[in-house]
PDB file of N, CA and C in Angstrom:
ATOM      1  N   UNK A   1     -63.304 -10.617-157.459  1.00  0.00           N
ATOM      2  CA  UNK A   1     -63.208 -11.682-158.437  1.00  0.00           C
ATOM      3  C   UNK A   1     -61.752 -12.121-158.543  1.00  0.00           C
ATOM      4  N   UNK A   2     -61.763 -13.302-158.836  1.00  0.00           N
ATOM      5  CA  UNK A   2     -60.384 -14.244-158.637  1.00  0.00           C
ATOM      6  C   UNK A   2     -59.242 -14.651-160.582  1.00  0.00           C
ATOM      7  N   UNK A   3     -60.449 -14.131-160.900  1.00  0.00           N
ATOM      8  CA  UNK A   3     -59.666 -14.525-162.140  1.00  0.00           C
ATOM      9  C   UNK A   3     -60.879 -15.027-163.138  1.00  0.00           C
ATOM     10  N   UNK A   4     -60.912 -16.319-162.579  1.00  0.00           N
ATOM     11  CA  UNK A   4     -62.239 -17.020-163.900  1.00  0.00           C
ATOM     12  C   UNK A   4     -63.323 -16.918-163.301  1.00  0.00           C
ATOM     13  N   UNK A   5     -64.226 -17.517-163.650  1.00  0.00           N
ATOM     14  CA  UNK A   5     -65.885 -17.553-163.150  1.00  0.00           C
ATOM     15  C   UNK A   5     -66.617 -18.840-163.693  1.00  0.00           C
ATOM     16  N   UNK A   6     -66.802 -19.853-163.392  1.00  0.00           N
ATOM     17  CA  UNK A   6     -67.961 -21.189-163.777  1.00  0.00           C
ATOM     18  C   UNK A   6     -69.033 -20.746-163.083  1.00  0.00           C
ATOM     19  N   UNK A   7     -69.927 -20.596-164.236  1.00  0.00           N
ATOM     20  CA  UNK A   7     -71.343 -19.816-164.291  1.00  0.00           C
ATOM     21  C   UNK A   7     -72.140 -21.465-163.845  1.00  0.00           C
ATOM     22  N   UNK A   8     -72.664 -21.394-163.181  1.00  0.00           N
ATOM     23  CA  UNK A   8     -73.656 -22.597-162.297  1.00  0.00           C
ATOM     24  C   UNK A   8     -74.977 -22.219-162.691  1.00  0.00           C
ATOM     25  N   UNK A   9     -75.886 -23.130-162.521  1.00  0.00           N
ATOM     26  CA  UNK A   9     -77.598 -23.347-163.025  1.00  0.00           C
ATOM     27  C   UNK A   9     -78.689 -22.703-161.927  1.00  0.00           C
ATOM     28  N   UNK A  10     -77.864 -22.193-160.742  1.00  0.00           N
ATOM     29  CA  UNK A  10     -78.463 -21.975-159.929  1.00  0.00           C
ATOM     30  C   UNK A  10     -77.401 -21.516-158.109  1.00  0.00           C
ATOM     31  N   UNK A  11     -78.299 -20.584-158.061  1.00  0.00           N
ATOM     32  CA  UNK A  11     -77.251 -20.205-156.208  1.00  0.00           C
ATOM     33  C   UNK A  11     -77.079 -21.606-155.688  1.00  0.00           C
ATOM     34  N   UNK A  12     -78.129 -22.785-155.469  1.00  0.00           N
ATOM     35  CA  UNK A  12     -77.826 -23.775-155.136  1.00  0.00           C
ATOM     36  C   UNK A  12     -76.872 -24.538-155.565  1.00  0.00           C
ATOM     37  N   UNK A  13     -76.968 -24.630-156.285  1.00  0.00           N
ATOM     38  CA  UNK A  13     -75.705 -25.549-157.068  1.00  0.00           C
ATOM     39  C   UNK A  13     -73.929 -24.110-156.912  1.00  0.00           C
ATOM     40  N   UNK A  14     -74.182 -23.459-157.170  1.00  0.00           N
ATOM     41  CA  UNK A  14     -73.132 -22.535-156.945  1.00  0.00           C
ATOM     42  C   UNK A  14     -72.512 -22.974-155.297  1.00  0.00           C
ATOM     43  N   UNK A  15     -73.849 -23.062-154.303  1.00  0.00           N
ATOM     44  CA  UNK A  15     -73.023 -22.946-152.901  1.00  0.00           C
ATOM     45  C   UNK A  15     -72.729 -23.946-153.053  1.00  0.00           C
ATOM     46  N   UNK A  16     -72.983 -25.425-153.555  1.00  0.00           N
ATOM     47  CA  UNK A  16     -72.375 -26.727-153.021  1.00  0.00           C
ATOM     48  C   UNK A  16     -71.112 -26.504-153.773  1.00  0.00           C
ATOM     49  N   UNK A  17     -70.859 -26.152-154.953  1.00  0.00           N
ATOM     50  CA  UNK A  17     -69.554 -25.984-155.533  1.00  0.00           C
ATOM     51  C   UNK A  17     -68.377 -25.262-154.393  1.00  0.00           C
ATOM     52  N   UNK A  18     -68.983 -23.852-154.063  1.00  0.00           N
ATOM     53  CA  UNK A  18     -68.416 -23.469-153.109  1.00  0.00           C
ATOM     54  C   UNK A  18     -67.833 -24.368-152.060  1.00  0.00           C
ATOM     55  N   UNK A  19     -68.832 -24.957-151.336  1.00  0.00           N
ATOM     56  CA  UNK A  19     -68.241 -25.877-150.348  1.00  0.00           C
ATOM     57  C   UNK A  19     -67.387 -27.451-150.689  1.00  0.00           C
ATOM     58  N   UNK A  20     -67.480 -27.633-151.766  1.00  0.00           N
ATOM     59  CA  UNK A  20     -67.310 -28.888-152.635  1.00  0.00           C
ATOM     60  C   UNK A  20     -64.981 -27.909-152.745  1.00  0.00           C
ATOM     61  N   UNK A  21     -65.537 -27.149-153.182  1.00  0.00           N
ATOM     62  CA  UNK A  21     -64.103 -26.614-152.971  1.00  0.00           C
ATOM     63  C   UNK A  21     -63.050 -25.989-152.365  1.00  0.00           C
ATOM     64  N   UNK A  22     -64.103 -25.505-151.043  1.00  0.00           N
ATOM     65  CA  UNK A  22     -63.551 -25.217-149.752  1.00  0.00           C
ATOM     66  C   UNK A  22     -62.615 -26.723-149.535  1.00  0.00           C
ATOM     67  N   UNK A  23     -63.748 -28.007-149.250  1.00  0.00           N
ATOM     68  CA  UNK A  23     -63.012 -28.922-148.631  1.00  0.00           C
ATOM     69  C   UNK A  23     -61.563 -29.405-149.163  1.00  0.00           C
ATOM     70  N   UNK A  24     -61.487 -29.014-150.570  1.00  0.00           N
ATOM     71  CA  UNK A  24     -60.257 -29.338-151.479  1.00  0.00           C
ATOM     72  C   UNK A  24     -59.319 -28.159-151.460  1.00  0.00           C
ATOM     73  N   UNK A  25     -59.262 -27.426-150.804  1.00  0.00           N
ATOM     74  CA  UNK A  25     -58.131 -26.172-150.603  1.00  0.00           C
ATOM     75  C   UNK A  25     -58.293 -25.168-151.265  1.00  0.00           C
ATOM     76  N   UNK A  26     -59.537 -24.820-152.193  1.00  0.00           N
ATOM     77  CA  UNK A  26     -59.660 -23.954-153.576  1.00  0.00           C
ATOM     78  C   UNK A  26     -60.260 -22.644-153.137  1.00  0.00           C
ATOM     79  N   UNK A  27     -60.100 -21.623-153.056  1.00  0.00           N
ATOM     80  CA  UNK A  27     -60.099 -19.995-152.453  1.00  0.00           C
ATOM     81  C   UNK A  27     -61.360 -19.957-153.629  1.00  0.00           C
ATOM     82  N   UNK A  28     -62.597 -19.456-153.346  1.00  0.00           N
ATOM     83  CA  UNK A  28     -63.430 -19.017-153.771  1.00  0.00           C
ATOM     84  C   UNK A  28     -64.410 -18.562-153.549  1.00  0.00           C
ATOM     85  N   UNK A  29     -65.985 -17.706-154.463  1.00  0.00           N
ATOM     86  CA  UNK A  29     -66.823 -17.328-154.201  1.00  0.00           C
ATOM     87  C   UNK A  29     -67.803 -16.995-154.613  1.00  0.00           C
ATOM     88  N   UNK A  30     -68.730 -17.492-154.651  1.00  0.00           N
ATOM     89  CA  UNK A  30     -69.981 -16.919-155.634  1.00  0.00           C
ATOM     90  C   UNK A  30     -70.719 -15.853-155.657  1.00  0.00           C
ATOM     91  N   UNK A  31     -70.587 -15.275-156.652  1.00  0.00           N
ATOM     92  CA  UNK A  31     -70.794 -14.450-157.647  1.00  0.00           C
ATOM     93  C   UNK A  31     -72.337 -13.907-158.225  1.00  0.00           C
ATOM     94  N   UNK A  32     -72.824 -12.727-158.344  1.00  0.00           N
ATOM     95  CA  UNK A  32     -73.975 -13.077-159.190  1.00  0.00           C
ATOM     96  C   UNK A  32     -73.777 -12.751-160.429  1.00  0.00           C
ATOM     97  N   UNK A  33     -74.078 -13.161-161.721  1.00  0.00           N
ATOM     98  CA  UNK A  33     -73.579 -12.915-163.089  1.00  0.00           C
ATOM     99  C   UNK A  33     -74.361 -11.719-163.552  1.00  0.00           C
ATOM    100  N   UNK A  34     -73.742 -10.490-164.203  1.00  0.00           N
ATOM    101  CA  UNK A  34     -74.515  -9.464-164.414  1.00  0.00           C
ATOM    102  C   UNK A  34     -75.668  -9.262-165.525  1.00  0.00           C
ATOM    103  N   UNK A  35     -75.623 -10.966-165.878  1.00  0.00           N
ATOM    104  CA  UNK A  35     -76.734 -11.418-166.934  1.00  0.00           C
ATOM    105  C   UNK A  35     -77.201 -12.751-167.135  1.00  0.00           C
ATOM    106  N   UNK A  36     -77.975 -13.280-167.497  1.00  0.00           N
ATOM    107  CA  UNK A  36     -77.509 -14.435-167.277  1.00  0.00           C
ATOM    108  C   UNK A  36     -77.178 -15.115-168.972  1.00  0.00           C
ATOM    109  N   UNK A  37     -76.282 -16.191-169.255  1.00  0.00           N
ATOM    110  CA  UNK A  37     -75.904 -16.899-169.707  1.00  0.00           C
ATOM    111  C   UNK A  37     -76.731 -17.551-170.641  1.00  0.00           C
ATOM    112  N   UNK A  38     -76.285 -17.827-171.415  1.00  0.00           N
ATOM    113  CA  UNK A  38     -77.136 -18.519-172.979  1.00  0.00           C
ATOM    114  C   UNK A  38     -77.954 -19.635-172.262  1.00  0.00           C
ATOM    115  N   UNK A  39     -77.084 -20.216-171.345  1.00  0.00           N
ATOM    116  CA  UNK A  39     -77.506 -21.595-171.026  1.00  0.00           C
ATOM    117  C   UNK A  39     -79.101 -21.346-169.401  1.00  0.00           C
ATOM    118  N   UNK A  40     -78.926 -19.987-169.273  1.00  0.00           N
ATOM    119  CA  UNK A  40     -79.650 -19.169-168.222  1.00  0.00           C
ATOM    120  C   UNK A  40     -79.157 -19.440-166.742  1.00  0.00           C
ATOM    121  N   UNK A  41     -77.924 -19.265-166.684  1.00  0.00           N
ATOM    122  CA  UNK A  41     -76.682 -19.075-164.991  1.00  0.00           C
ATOM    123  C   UNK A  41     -76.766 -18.053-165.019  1.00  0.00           C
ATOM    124  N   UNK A  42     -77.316 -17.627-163.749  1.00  0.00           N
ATOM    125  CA  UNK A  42     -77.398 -16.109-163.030  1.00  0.00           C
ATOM    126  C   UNK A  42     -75.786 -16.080-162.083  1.00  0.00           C
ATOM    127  N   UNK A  43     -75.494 -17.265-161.661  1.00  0.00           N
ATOM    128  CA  UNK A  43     -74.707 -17.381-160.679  1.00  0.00           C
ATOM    129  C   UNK A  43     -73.291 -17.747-161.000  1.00  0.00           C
ATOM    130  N   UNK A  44     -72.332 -17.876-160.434  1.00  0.00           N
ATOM    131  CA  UNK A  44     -70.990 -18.393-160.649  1.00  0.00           C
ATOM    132  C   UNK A  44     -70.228 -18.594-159.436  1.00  0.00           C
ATOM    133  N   UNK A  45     -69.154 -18.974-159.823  1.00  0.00           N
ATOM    134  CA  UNK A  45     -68.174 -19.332-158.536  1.00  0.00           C
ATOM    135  C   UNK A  45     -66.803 -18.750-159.025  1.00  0.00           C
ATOM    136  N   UNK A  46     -66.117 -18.039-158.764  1.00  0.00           N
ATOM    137  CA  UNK A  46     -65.253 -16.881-159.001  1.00  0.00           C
ATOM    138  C   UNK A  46     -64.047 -17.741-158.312  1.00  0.00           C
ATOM    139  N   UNK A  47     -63.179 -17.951-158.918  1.00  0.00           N
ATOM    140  CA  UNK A  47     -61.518 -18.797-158.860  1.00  0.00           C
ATOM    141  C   UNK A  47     -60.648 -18.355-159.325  1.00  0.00           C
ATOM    142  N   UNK A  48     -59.918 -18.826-158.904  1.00  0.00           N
ATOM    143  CA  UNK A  48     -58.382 -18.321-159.602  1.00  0.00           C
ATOM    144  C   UNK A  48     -58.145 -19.391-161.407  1.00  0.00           C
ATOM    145  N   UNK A  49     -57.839 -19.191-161.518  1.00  0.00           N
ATOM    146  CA  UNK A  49     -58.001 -19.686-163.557  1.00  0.00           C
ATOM    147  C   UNK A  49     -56.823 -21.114-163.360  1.00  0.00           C
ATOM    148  N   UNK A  50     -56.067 -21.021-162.393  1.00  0.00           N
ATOM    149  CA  UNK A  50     -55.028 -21.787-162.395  1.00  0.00           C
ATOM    150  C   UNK A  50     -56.089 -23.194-161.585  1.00  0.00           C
ATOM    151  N   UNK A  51     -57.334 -22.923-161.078  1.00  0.00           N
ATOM    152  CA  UNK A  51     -57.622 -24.061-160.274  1.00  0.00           C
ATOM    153  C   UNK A  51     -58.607 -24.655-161.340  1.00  0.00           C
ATOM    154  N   UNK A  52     -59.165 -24.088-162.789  1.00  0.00           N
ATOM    155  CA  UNK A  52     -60.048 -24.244-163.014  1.00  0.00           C
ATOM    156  C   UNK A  52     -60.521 -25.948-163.270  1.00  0.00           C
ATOM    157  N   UNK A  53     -59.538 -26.399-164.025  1.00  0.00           N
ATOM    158  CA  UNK A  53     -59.520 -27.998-164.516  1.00  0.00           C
ATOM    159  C   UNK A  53     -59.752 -28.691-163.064  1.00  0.00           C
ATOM    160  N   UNK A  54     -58.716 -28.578-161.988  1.00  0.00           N
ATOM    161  CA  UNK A  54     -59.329 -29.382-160.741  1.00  0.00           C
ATOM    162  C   UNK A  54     -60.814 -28.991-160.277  1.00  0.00           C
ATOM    163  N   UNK A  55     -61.367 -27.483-160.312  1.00  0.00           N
ATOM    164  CA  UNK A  55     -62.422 -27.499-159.879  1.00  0.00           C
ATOM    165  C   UNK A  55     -63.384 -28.018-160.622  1.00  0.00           C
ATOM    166  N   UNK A  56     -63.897 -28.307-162.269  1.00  0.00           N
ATOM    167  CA  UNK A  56     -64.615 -29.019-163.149  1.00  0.00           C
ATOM    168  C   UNK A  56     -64.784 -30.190-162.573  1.00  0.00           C
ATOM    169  N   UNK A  57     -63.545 -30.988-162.273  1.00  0.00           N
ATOM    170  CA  UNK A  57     -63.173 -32.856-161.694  1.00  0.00           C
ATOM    171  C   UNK A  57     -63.875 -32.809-160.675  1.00  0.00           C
ATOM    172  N   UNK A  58     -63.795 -32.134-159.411  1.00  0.00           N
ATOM    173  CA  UNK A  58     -64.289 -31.721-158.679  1.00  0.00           C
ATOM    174  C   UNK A  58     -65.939 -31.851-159.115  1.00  0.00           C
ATOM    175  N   UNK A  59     -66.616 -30.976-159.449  1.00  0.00           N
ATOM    176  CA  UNK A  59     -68.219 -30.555-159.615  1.00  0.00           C
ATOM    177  C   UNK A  59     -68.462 -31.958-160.490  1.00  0.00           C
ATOM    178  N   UNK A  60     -67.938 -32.680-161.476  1.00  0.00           N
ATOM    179  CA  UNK A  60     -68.415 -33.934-162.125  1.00  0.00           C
ATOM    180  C   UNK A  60     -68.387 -35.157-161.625  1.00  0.00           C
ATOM    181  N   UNK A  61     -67.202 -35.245-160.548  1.00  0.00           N
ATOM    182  CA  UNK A  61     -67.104 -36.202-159.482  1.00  0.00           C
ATOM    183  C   UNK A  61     -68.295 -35.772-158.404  1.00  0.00           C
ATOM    184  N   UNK A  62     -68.929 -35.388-158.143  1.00  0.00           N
ATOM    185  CA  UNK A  62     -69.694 -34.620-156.971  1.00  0.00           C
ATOM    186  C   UNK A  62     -70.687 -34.679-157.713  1.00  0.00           C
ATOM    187  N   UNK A  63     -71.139 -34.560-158.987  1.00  0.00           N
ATOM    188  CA  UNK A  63     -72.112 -34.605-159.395  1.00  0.00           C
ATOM    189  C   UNK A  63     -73.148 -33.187-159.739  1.00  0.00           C
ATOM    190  N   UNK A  64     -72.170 -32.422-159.349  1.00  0.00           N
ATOM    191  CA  UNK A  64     -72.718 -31.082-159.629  1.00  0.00           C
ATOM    192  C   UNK A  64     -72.710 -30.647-161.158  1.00  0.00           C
ATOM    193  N   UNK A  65     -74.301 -30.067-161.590  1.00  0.00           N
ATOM    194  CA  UNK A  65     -73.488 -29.631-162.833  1.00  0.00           C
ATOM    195  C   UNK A  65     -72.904 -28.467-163.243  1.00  0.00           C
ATOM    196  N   UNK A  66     -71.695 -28.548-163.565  1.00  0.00           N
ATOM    197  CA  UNK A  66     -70.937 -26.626-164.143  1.00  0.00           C
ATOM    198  C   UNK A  66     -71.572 -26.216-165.085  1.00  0.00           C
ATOM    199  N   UNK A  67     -71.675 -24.820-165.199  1.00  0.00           N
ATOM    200  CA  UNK A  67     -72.102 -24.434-166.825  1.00  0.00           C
ATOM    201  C   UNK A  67     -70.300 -24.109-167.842  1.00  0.00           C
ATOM    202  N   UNK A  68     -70.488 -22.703-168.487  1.00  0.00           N
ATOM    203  CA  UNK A  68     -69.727 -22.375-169.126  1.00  0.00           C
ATOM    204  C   UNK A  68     -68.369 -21.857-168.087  1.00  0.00           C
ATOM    205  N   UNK A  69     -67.126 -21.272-168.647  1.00  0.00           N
ATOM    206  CA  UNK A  69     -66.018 -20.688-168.021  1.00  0.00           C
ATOM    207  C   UNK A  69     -66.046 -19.434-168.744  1.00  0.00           C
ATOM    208  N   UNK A  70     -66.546 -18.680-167.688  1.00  0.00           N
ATOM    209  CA  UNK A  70     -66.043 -17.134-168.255  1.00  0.00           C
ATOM    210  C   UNK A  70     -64.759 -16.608-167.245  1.00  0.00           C
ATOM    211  N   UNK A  71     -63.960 -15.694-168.203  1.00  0.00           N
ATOM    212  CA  UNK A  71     -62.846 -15.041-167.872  1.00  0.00           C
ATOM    213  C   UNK A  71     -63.026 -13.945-168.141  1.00  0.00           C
TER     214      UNK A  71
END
């Protein structure tokens, strides 16, 4: 784990994030969450905390939806 975690709606949506942030230079990896989330994210994408705001722009421009930011 990299630091933060954006808990995603689904592995699917987690890998496009993944690759959505490969192409933008962003070191990451998904995750499975050891519970899931109020909002029910089993999954996440594990970053460094310093990328988090570009990676959000990222997933809303793209159309992906993020869930919460856990640290």
């Amino acid at each position: 784990m990299n630091g933060c975690i954006i808990a995603m709606e689904s592995m699917t949506y987690a890998v496009k994030g993944q690759r959505i942030f490969a192409k933008n230079g962003i070191v990451c990896s998904v995750v499975r969450l050891p519970g899931k989330t109020n909002k029910g994210c089993a999954y996440g994408i594990s970053l460094g905390c310093s990328e988090v705001r570009t990676a959000y722009r990222l997933l809303q421009e793209s159309g992906v939806p993020a869930g919460v930011l856990l640290t």
